[in-house]
Protein backbone atom coordinates (compact mmCIF):
# COMPACT_ATOMS: atom_id res chain seq x y z
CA UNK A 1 148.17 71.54 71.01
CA UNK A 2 150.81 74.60 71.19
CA UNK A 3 154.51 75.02 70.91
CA UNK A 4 156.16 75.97 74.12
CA UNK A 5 159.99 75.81 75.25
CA UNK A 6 161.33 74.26 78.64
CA UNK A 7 161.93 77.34 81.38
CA UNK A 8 162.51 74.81 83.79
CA UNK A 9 162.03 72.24 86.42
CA UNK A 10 159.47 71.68 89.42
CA UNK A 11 160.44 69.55 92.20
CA UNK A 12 157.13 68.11 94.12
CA UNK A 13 158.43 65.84 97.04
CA UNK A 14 154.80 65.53 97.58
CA UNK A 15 152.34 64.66 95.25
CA UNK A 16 149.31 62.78 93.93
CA UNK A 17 150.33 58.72 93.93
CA UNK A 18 149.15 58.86 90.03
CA UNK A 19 152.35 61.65 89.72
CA UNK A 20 154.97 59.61 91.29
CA UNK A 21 157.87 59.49 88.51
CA UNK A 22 156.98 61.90 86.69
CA UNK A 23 158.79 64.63 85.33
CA UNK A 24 157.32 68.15 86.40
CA UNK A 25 158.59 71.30 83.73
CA UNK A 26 158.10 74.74 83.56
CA UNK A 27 157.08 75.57 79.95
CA UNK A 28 157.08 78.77 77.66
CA UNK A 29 154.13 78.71 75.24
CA UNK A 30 154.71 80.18 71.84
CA UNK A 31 153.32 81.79 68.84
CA UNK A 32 154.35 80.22 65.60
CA UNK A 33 157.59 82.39 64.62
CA UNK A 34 158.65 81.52 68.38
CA UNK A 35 158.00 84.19 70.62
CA UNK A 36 156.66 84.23 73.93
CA UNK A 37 153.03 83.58 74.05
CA UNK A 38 150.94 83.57 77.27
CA UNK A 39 151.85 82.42 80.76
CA UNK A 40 154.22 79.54 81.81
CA UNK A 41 152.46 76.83 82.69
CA UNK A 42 153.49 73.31 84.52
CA UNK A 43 153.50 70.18 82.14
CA UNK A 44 154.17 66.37 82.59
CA UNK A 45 156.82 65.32 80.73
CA UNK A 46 156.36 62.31 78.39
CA UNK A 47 159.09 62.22 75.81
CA UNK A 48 162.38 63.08 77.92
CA UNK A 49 162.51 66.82 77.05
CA UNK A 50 165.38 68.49 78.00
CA UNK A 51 166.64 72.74 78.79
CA UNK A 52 165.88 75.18 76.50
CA UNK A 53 163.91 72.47 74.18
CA UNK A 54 161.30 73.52 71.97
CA UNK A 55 158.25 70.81 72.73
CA UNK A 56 154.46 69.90 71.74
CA UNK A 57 151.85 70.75 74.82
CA UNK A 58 148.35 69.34 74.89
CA UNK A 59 145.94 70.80 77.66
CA UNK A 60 142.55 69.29 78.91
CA UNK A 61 141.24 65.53 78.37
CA UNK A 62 144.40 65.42 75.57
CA UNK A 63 146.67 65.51 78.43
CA UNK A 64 145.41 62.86 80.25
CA UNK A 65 145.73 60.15 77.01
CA UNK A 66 149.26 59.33 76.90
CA UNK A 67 150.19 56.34 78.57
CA UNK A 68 152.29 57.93 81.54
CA UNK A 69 149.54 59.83 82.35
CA UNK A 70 146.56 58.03 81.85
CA UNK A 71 144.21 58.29 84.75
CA UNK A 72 146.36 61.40 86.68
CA UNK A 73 145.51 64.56 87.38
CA UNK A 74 147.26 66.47 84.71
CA UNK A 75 146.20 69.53 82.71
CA UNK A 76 149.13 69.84 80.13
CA UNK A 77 151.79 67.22 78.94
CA UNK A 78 154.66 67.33 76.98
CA UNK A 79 153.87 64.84 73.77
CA UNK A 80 156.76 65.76 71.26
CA UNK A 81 160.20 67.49 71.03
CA UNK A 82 160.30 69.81 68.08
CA UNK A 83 163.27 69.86 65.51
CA UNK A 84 161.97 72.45 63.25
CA UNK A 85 159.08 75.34 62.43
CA UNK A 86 158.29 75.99 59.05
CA UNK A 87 156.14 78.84 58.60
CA UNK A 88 154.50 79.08 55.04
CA UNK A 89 154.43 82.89 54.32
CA UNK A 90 152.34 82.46 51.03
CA UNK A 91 148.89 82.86 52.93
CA UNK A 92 150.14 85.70 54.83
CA UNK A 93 147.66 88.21 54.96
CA UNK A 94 148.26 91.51 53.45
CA UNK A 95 146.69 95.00 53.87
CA UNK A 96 144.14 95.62 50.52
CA UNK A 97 145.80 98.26 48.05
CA UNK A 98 145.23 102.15 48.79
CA UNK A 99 143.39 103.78 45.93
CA UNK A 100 145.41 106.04 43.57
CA UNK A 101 144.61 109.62 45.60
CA UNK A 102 143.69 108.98 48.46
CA UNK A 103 145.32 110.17 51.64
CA UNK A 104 147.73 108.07 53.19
């Protein structure tokens, strides 16, 4: 599962029977502070995500267990809309401590 925002839409007059309905968009993954992350991919929509939205992708098998697309050829689907990150910055990894003298 990764974060990814909506880029945009994909409009397939012709598709797989199993697709009919469904709501094709262009997403963004994203790295946890919200920055671009890898290359857009194409995701089923399952929770009415909308422009610009920040969403929840799963990829694989995952994709194919919700019940719109159960049984359909889909690689990634859209399972949540996000309201929030929260990013807890007290495991952040930090650099060890020079030794006094040593050369910077």
């Amino acid at each position: 599962m990764y974060l990814a925002r909506i880029l945009g839409t994909v409009v397939a007059t012709r598709k797989d029977d199993r697709l009919e309905g469904c709501k094709l968009l262009v997403v963004q993954p994203l790295d946890p502070a919200g920055n671009d992350s890898g290359q857009p991919v194409v995701a089923v929509d399952t929770v009415g995500a909308g422009a610009s939205e920040m969403v929840l992708v799963v990829t694989g098998s995952s994709a194919r267990m919700t019940s719109r697309t159960k049984d359909a050829p889909v690689d990634a689907a859209i399972v949540g809309i996000v309201d929030t990150v929260a990013l807890d910055r007290s495991n952040e990894l930090k650099p060890p401590p020079r030794e006094k003298g040593s050369a910077a």
